[in-house]
C-alpha atoms as a PDB file:
ATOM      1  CA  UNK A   1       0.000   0.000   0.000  1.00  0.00           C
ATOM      2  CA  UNK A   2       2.822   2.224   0.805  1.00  0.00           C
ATOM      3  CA  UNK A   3       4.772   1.675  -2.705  1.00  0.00           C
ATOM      4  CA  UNK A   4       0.891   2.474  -4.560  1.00  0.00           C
ATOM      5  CA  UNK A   5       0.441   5.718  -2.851  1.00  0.00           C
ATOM      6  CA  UNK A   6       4.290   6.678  -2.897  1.00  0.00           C
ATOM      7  CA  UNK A   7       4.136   5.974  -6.711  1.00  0.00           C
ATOM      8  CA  UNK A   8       0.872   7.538  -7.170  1.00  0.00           C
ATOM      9  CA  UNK A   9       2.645  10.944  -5.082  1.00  0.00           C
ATOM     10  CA  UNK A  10       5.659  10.569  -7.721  1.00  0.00           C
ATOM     11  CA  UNK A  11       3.623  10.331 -10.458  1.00  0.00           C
ATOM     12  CA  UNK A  12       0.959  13.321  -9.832  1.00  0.00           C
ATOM     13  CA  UNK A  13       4.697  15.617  -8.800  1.00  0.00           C
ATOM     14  CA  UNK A  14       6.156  15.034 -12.534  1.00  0.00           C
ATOM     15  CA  UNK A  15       2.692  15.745 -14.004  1.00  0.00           C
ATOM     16  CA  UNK A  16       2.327  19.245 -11.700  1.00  0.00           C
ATOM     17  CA  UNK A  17       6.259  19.891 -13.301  1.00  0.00           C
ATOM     18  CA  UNK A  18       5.306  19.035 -17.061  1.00  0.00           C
ATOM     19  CA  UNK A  19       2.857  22.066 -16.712  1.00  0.00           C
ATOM     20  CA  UNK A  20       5.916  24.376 -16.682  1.00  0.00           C
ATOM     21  CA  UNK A  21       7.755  25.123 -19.871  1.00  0.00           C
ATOM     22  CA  UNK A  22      10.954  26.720 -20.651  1.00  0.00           C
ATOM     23  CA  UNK A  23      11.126  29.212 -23.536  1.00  0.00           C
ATOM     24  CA  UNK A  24      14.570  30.165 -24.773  1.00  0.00           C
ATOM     25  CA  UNK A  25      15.993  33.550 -24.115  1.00  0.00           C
ATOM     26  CA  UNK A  26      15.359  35.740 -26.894  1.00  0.00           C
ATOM     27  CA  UNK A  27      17.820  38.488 -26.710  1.00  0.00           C
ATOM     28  CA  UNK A  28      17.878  41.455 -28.853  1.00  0.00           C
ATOM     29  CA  UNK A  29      20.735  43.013 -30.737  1.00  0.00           C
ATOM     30  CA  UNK A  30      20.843  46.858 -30.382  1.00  0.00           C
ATOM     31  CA  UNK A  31      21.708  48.438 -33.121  1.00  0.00           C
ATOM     32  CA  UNK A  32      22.620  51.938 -31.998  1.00  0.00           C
ATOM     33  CA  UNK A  33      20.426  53.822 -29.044  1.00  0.00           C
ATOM     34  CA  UNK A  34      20.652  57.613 -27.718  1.00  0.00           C
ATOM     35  CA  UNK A  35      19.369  58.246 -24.367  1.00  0.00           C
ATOM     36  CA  UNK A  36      15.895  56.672 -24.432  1.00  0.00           C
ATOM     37  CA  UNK A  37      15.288  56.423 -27.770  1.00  0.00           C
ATOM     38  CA  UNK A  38      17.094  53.084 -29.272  1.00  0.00           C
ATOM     39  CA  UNK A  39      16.418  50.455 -32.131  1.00  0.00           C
ATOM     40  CA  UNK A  40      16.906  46.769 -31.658  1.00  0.00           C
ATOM     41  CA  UNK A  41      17.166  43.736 -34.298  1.00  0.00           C
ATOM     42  CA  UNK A  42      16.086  39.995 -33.781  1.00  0.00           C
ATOM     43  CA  UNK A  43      16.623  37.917 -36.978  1.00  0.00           C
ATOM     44  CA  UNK A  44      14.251  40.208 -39.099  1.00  0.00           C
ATOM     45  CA  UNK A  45      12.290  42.242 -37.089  1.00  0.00           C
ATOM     46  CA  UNK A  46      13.538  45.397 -35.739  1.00  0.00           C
ATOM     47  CA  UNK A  47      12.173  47.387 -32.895  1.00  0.00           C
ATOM     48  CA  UNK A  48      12.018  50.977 -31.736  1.00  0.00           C
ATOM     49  CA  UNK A  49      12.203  51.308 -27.967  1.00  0.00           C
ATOM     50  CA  UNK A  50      11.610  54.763 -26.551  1.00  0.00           C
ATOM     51  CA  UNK A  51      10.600  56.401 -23.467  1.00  0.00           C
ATOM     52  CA  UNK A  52       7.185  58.117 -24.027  1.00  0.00           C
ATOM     53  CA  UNK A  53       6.515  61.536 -22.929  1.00  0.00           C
ATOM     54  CA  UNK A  54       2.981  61.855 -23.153  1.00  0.00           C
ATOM     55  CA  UNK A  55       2.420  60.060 -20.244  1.00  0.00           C
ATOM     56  CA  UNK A  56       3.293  61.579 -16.388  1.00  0.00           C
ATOM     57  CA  UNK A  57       4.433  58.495 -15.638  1.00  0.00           C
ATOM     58  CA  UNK A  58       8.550  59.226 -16.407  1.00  0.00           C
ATOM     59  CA  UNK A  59       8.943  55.267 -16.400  1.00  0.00           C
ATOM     60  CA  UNK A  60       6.722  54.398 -19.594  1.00  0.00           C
ATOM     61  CA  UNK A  61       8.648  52.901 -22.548  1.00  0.00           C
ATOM     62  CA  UNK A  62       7.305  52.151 -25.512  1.00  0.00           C
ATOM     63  CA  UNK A  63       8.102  50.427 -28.528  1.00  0.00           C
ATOM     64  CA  UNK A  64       7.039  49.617 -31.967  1.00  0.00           C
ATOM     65  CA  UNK A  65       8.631  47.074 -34.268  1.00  0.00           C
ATOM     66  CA  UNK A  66       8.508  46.396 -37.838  1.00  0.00           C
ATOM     67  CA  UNK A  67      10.219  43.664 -40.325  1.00  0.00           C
ATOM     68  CA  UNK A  68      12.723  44.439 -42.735  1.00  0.00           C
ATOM     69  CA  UNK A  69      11.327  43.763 -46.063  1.00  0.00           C
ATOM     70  CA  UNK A  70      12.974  45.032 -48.948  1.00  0.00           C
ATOM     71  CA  UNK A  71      15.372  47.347 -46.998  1.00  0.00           C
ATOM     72  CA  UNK A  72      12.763  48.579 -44.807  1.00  0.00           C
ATOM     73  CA  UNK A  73      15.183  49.631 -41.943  1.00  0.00           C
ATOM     74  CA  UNK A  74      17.475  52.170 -44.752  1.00  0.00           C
ATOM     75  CA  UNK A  75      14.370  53.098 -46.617  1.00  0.00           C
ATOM     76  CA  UNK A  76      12.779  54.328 -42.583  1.00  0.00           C
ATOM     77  CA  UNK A  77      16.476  56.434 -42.283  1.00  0.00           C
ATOM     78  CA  UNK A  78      16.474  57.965 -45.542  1.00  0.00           C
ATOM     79  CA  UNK A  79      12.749  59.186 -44.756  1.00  0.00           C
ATOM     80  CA  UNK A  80      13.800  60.803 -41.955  1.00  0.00           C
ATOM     81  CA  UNK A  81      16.964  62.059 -42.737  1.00  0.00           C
ATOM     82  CA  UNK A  82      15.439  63.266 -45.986  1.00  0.00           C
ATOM     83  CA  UNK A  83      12.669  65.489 -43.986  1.00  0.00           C
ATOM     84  CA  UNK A  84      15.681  67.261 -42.116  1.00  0.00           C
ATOM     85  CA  UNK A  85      17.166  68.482 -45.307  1.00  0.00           C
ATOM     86  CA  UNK A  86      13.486  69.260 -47.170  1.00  0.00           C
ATOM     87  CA  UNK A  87      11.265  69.376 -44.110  1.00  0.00           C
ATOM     88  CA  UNK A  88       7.680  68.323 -44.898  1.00  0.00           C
ATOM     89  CA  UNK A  89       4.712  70.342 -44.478  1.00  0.00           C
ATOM     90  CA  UNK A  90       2.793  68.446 -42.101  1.00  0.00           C
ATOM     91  CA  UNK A  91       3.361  64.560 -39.787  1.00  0.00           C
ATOM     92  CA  UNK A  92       4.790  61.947 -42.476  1.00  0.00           C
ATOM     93  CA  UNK A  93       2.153  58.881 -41.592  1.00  0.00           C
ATOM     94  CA  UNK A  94       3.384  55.057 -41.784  1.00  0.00           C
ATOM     95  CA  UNK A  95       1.064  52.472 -40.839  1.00  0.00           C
ATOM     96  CA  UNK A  96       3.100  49.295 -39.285  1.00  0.00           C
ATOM     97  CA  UNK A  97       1.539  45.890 -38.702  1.00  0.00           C
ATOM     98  CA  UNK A  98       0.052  46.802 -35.613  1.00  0.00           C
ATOM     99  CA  UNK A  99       0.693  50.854 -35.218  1.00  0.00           C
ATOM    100  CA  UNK A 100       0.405  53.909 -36.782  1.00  0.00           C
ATOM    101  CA  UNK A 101       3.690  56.197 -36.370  1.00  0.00           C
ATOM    102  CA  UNK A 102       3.519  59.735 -37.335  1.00  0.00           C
ATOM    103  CA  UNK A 103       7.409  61.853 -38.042  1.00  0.00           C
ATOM    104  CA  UNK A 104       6.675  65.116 -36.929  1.00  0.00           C
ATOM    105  CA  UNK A 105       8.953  67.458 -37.582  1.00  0.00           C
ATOM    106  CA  UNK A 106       9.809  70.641 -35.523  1.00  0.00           C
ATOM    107  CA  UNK A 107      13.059  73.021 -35.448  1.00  0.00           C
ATOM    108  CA  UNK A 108      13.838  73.513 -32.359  1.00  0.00           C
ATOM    109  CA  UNK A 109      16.989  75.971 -31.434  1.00  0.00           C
ATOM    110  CA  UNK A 110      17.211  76.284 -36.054  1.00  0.00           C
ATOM    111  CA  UNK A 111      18.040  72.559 -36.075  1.00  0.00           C
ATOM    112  CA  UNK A 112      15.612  70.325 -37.727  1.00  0.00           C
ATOM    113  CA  UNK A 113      14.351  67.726 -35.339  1.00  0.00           C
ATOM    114  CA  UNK A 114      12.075  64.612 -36.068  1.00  0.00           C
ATOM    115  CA  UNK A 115       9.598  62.746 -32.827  1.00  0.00           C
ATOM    116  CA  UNK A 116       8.173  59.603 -33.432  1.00  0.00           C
ATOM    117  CA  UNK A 117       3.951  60.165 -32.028  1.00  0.00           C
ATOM    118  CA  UNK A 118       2.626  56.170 -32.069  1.00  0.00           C
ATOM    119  CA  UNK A 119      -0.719  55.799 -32.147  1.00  0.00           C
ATOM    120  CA  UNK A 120      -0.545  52.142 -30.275  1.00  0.00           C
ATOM    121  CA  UNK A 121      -2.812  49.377 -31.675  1.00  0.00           C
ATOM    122  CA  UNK A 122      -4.215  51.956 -34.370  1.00  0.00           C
ATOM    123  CA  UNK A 123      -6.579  53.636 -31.875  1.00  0.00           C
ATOM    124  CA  UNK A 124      -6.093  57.548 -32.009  1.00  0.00           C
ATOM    125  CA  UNK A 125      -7.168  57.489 -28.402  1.00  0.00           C
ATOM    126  CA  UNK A 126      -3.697  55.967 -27.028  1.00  0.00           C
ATOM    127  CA  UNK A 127      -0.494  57.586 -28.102  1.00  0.00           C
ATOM    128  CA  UNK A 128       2.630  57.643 -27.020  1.00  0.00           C
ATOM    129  CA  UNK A 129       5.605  60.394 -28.039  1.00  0.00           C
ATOM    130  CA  UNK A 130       9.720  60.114 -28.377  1.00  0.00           C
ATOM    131  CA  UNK A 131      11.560  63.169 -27.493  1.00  0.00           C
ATOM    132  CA  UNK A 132      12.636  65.045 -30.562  1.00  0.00           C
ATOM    133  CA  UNK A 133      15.496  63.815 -32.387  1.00  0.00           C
ATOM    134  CA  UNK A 134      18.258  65.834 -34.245  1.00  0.00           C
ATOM    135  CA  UNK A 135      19.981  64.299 -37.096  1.00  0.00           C
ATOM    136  CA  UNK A 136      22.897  63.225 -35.288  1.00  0.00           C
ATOM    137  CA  UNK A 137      21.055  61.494 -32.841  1.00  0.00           C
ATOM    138  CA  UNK A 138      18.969  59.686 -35.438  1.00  0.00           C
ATOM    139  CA  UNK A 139      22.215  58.665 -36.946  1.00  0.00           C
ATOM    140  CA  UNK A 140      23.586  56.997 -33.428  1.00  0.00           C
ATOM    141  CA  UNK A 141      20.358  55.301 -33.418  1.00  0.00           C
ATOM    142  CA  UNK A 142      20.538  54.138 -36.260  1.00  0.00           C
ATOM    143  CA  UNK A 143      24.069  52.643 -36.155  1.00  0.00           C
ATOM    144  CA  UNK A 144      25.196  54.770 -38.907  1.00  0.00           C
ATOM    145  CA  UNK A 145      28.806  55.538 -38.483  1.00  0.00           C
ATOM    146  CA  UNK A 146      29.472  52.971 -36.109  1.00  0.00           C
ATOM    147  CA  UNK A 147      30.491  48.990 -36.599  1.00  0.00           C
ATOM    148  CA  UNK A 148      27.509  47.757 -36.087  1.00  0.00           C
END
């Protein structure tokens, strides 16, 4: 009787333990970051962390990611980079899998900035907002310059 219920106790411990599965560490690669604005790679996708000012809260990061397809990653620098030299008339719009992300574009001191304003799951009600960005900053981010 004692072997049943000491097997039955072993038996019911490894079933309570198969319950629990371990997922590999999936680390990200940063790419380039400058102070709370940074991008990070994992195979294909890259992300855009950055700490959102909209909110009171000084501890809310956000982030937004996107895949490289067809040189997605240069053809999101040159965009930018592009509206510091010819600096559009209104927000530049690009709608991402699962965002919306608006470039708006401000001079701030005479030196063209860019913020990114995310408008998270789509919804114009929730939006978060990167500090603005001056072109060497976008450039650190970026990795541009750098071995990376």
């Amino acid at each position: 009787m004692k072997k049943i219920i000491l097997l039955l106790t072993c038996t019911f411990g490894i079933s309570v333990f198969s319950q629990i599965k371990v997922l590999k560490n999936e680390t990200l690669v940063e790419i380039g970051k400058d102070n709370s604005v940074g991008l990070f790679k994992k195979d294909d996708k890259f992300t855009i962390n950055y700490q959102d000012l909209n909110t009171s809260n000084l501890n809310t990061f956000r982030s937004f990611s996107f895949l490289d397809v067809n040189g997605d990653v240069e053809g999101l620098y040159k965009l930018i980079t592009d509206g510091f030299i010819d600096q559009p008339t209104g927000n530049v719009t690009l709608e991402l899998p699962n965002d919306i992300i608006e470039l708006h574009y401000e001079k701030n001191y005479g030196q063209p900035t860019v913020q990114f304003i995310q408008y998270i799951n789509k919804n114009r009600k929730y939006v978060g907002k990167s500090q603005f960005l001056n072109k060497k900053q976008i450039d650190k981010i970026f990795g541009v310059g750098t071995n990376r």
